[in-house]
Protein backbone atom coordinates (compact mmCIF):
# COMPACT_ATOMS: atom_id res chain seq x y z
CA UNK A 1 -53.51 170.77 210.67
CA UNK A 2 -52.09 172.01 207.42
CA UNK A 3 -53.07 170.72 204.06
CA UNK A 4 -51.15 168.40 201.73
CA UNK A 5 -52.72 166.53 199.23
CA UNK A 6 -51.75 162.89 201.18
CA UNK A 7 -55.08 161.44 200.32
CA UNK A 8 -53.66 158.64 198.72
CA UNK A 9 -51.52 157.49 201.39
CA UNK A 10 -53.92 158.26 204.11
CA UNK A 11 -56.07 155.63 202.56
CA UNK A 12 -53.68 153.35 202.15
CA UNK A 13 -52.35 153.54 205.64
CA UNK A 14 -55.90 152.39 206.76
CA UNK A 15 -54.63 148.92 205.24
CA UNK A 16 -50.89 148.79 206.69
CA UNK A 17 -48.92 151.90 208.41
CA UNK A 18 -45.96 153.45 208.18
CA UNK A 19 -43.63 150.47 209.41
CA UNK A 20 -42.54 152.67 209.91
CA UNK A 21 -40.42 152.71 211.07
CA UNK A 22 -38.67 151.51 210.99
CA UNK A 23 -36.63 153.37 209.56
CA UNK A 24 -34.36 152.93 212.67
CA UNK A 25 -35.14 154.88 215.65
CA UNK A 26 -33.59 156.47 218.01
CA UNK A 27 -31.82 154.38 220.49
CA UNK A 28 -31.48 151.31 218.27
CA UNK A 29 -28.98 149.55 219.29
CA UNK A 30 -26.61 148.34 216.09
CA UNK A 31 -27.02 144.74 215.98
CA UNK A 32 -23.01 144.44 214.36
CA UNK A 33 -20.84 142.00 214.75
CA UNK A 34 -17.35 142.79 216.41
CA UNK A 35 -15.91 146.37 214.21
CA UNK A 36 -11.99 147.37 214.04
CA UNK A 37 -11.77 151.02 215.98
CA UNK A 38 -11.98 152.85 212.68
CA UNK A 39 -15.36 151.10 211.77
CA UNK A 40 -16.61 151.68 215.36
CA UNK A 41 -16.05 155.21 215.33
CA UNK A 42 -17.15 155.49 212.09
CA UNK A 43 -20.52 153.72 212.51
CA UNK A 44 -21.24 155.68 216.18
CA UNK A 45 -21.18 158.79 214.34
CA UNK A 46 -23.48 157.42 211.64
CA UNK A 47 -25.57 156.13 214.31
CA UNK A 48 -26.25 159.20 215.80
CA UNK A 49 -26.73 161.10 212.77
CA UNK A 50 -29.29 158.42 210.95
CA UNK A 51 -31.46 159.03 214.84
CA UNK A 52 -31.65 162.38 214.32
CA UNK A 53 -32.56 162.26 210.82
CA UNK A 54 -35.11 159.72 211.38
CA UNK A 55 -37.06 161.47 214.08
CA UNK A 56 -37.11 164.78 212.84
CA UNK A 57 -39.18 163.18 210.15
CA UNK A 58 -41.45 161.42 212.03
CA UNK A 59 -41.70 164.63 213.72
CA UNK A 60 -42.30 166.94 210.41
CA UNK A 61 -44.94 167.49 208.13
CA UNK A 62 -41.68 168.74 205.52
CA UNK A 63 -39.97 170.22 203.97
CA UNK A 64 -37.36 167.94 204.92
CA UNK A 65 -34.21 170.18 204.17
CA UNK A 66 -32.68 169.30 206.97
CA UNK A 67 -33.35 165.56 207.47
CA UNK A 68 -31.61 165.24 203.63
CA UNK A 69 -28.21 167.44 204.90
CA UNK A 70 -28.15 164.75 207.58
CA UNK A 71 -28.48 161.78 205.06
CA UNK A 72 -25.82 163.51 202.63
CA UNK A 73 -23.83 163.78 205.48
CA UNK A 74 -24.24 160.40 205.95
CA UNK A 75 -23.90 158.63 202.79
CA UNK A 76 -20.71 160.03 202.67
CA UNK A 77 -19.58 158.11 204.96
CA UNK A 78 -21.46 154.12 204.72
CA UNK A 79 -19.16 153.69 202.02
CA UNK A 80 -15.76 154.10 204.46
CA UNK A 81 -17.25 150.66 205.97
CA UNK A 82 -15.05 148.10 205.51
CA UNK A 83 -16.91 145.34 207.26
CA UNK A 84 -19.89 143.95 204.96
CA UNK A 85 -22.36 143.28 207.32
CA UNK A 86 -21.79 146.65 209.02
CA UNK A 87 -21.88 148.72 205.42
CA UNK A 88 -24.68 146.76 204.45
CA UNK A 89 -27.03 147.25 207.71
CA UNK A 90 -26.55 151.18 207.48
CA UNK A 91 -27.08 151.67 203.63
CA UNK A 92 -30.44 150.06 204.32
CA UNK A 93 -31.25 151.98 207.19
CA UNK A 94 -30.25 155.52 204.90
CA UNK A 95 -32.36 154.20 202.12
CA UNK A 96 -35.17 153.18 204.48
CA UNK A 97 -34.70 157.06 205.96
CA UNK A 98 -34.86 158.77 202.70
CA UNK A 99 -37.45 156.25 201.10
CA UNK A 100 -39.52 157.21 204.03
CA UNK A 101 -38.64 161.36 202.97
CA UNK A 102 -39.66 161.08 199.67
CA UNK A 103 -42.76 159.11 200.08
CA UNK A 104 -43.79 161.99 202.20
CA UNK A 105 -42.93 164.46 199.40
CA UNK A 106 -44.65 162.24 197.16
CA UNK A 107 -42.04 161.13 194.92
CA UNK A 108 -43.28 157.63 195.05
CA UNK A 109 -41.06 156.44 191.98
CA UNK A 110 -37.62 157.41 194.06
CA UNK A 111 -39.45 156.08 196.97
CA UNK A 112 -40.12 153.23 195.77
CA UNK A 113 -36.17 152.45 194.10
CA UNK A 114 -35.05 153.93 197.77
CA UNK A 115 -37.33 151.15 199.82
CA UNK A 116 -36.01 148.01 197.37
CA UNK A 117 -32.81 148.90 197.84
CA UNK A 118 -32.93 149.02 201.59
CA UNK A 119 -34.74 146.50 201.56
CA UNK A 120 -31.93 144.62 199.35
CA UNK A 121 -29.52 145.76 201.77
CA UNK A 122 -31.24 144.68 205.14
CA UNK A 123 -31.13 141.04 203.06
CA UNK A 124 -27.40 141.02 202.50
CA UNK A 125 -26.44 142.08 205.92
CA UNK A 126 -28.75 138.79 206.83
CA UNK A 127 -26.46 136.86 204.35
CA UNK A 128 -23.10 137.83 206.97
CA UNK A 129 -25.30 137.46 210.19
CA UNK A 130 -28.77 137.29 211.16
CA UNK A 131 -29.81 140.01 213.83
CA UNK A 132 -33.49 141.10 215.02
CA UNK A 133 -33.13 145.10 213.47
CA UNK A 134 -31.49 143.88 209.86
CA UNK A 135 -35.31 141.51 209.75
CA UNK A 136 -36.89 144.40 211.62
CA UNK A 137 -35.59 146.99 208.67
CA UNK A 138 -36.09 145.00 205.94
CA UNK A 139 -40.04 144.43 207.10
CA UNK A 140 -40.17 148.10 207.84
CA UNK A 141 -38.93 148.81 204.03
CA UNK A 142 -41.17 146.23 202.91
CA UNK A 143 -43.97 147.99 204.33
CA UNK A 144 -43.36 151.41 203.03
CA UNK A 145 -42.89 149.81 199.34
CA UNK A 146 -46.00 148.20 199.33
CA UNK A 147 -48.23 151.50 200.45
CA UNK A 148 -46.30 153.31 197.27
CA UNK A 149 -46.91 150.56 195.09
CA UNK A 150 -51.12 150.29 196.32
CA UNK A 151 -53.46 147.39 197.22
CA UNK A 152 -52.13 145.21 195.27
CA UNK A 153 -49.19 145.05 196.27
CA UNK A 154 -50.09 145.18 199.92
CA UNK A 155 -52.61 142.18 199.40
CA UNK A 156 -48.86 140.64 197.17
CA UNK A 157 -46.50 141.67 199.88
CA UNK A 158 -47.89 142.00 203.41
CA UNK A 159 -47.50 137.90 204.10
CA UNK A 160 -43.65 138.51 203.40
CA UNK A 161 -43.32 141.31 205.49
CA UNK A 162 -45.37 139.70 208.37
CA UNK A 163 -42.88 136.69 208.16
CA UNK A 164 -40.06 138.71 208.27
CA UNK A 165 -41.70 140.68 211.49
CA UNK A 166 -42.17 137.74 213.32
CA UNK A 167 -38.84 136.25 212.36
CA UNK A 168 -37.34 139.94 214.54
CA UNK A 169 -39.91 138.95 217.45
CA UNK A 170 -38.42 135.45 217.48
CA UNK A 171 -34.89 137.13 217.63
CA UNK A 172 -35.87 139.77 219.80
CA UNK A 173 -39.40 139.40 221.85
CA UNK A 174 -38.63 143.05 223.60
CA UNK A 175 -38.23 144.61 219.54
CA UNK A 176 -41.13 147.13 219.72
CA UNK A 177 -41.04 148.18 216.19
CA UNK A 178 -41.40 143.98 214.72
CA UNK A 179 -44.05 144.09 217.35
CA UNK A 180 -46.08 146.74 215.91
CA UNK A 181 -45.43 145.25 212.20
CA UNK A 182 -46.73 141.98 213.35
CA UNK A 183 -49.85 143.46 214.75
CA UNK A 184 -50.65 145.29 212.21
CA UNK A 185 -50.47 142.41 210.04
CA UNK A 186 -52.93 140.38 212.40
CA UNK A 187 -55.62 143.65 212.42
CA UNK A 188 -55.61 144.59 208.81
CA UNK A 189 -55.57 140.78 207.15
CA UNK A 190 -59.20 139.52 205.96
CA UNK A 191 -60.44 136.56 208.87
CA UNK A 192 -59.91 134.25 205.66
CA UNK A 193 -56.28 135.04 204.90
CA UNK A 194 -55.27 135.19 208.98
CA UNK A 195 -56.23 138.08 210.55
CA UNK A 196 -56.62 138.21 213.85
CA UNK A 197 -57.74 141.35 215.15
CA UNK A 198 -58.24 140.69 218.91
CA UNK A 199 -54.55 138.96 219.20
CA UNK A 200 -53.27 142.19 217.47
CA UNK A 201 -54.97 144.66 219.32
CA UNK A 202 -53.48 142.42 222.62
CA UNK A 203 -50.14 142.74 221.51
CA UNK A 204 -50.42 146.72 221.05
CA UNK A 205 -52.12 147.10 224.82
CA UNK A 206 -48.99 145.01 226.25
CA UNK A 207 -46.37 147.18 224.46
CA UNK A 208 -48.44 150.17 225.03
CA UNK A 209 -47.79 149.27 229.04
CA UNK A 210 -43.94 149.34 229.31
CA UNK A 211 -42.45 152.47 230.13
CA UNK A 212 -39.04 151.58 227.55
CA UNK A 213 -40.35 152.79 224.72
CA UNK A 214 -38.31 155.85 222.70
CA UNK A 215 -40.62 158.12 220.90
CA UNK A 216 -41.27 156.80 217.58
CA UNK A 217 -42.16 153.30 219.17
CA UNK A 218 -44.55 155.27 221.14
CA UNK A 219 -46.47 157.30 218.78
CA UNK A 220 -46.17 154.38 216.62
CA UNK A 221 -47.71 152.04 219.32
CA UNK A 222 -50.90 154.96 219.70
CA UNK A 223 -51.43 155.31 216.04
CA UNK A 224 -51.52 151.87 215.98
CA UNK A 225 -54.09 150.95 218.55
CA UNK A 226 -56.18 153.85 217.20
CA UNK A 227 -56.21 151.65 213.94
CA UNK A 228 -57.05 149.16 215.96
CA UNK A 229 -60.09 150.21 217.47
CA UNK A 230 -61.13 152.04 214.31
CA UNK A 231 -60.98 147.90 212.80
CA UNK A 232 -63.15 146.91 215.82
CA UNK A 233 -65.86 149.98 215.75
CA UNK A 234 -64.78 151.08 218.72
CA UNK A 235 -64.85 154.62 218.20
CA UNK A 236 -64.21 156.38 221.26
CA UNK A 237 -61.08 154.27 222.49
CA UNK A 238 -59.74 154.97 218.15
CA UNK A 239 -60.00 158.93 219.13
CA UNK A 240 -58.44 158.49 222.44
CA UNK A 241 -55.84 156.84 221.31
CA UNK A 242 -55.16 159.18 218.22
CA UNK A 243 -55.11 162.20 220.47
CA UNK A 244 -52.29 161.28 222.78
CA UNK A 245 -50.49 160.12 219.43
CA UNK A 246 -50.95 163.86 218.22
CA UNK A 247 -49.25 164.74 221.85
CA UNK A 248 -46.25 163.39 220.24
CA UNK A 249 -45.56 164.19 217.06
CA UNK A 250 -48.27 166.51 215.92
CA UNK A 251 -47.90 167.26 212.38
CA UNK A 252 -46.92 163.68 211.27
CA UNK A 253 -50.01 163.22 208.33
CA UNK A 254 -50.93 159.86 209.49
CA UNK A 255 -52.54 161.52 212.05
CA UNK A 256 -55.25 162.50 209.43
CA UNK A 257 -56.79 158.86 210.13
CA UNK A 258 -58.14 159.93 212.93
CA UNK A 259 -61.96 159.46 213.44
């Protein structure tokens, strides 16, 4: 695998990973309440483009040239919105997207002003109308802020973005992104402060079994039980579990885990 100097977040990413996401994926389904036929149209298109954006960088180790045309492409177009909720929901799922690209470049300042503000975003479409993907984005944001901003932050930070995980699950039981959040949450918290490794390794091996999941929620799912067993010592079923990962998206550098 090529070289990058993603020490840093490697390490971090041992404590909480990459919810993340969310980043929307492809095939979410746009949790909006009822749009005029301009807004429909306009937020289809966006749909589409924010998928395709988000995957290919999942997918990539960078440069991410491409994934930004799409997101310039997009932004262009939030702003002809005219519902709130609507506007609101997709500026925080672009800011989660490019948050997400320059944490990978390692521009954690601009990631870090990108996450908040998607994070801001996800919050206000709440205020119009709660949905499972607005608390499902704004946990996924909340994740990626606190692996720029380092332990401390993560210790600070991961209760909130548990709660809000759980608060998607509640929505949405089938939501396989919240469900990797939560698990995470229940793996990687101290005994003391509610962690729960078993129950979030159980909740992986469940979602691991359906045969719905899109890509992302897949390799997502893998990494994630890898992490898992890593937690639990068991290092065979970690390894197993990071190779078919790999089968996936092969060059994304949280594969670098990997016992």
């Amino acid at each position: 695998m090529k070289t990058r100097k993603f020490r840093w977040l490697i390490e971090l990413m041992l404590f909480v990973f990459f919810t993340a996401s969310l980043s929307a994926v492809i095939g979410d389904s746009t949790p909006l309440s009822e749009l005029g036929a301009s807004d429909q149209a306009t937020v289809d298109t966006l749909t589409v483009l924010l998928d395709r954006a988000n995957r290919s960088t999942w997918a990539s180790y960078g440069p991410f040239t491409a994934e930004r045309i799409l997101l310039n492409r997009a932004s262009g177009m939030i702003e002809q919105i005219e519902n709130d909720e609507a506007r609101e929901y997709m500026l925080a799922r672009y800011n989660y997207i490019l948050g997400h690209i320059e944490l990978l470049d390692e521009n954690k300042k601009e990631s870090r002003e990108l996450l908040a503000m998607a994070m801001e975003c996800a919050e206000k479409s709440l205020e119009y109308r709660e949905t499972a993907e607005a608390w499902r984005v704004r946990a996924d944001a909340g994740s990626l802020w606190m692996v720029s901003k380092g332990l401390g932050a993560i210790i600070r930070t991961a209760p909130m973005v548990q709660e809000w995980s759980v608060r998607a699950m509640e929505m949405d039981p089938q939501n396989a992104q919240a469900i990797v959040i939560n698990a995470h949450g229940l793996i990687n918290a101290p005994r003391s402060m509610g962690g729960r490794p078993e129950e979030g390794l159980q909740l992986l091996v469940e979602l691991n079994k359906r045969d719905d999941l899109n890509e992302i929620e897949r390799f997502r799912t893998l990494v994630a039980l890898s992490m898992a067993h890593q937690k639990l010592r068991n290092k065979e079923e970690a390894r197993r579990f990071c190779n078919l990962a790999q089968e996936i998206f092969p060059e994304n550098p949280v594969l670098e885990i990997c016992p």
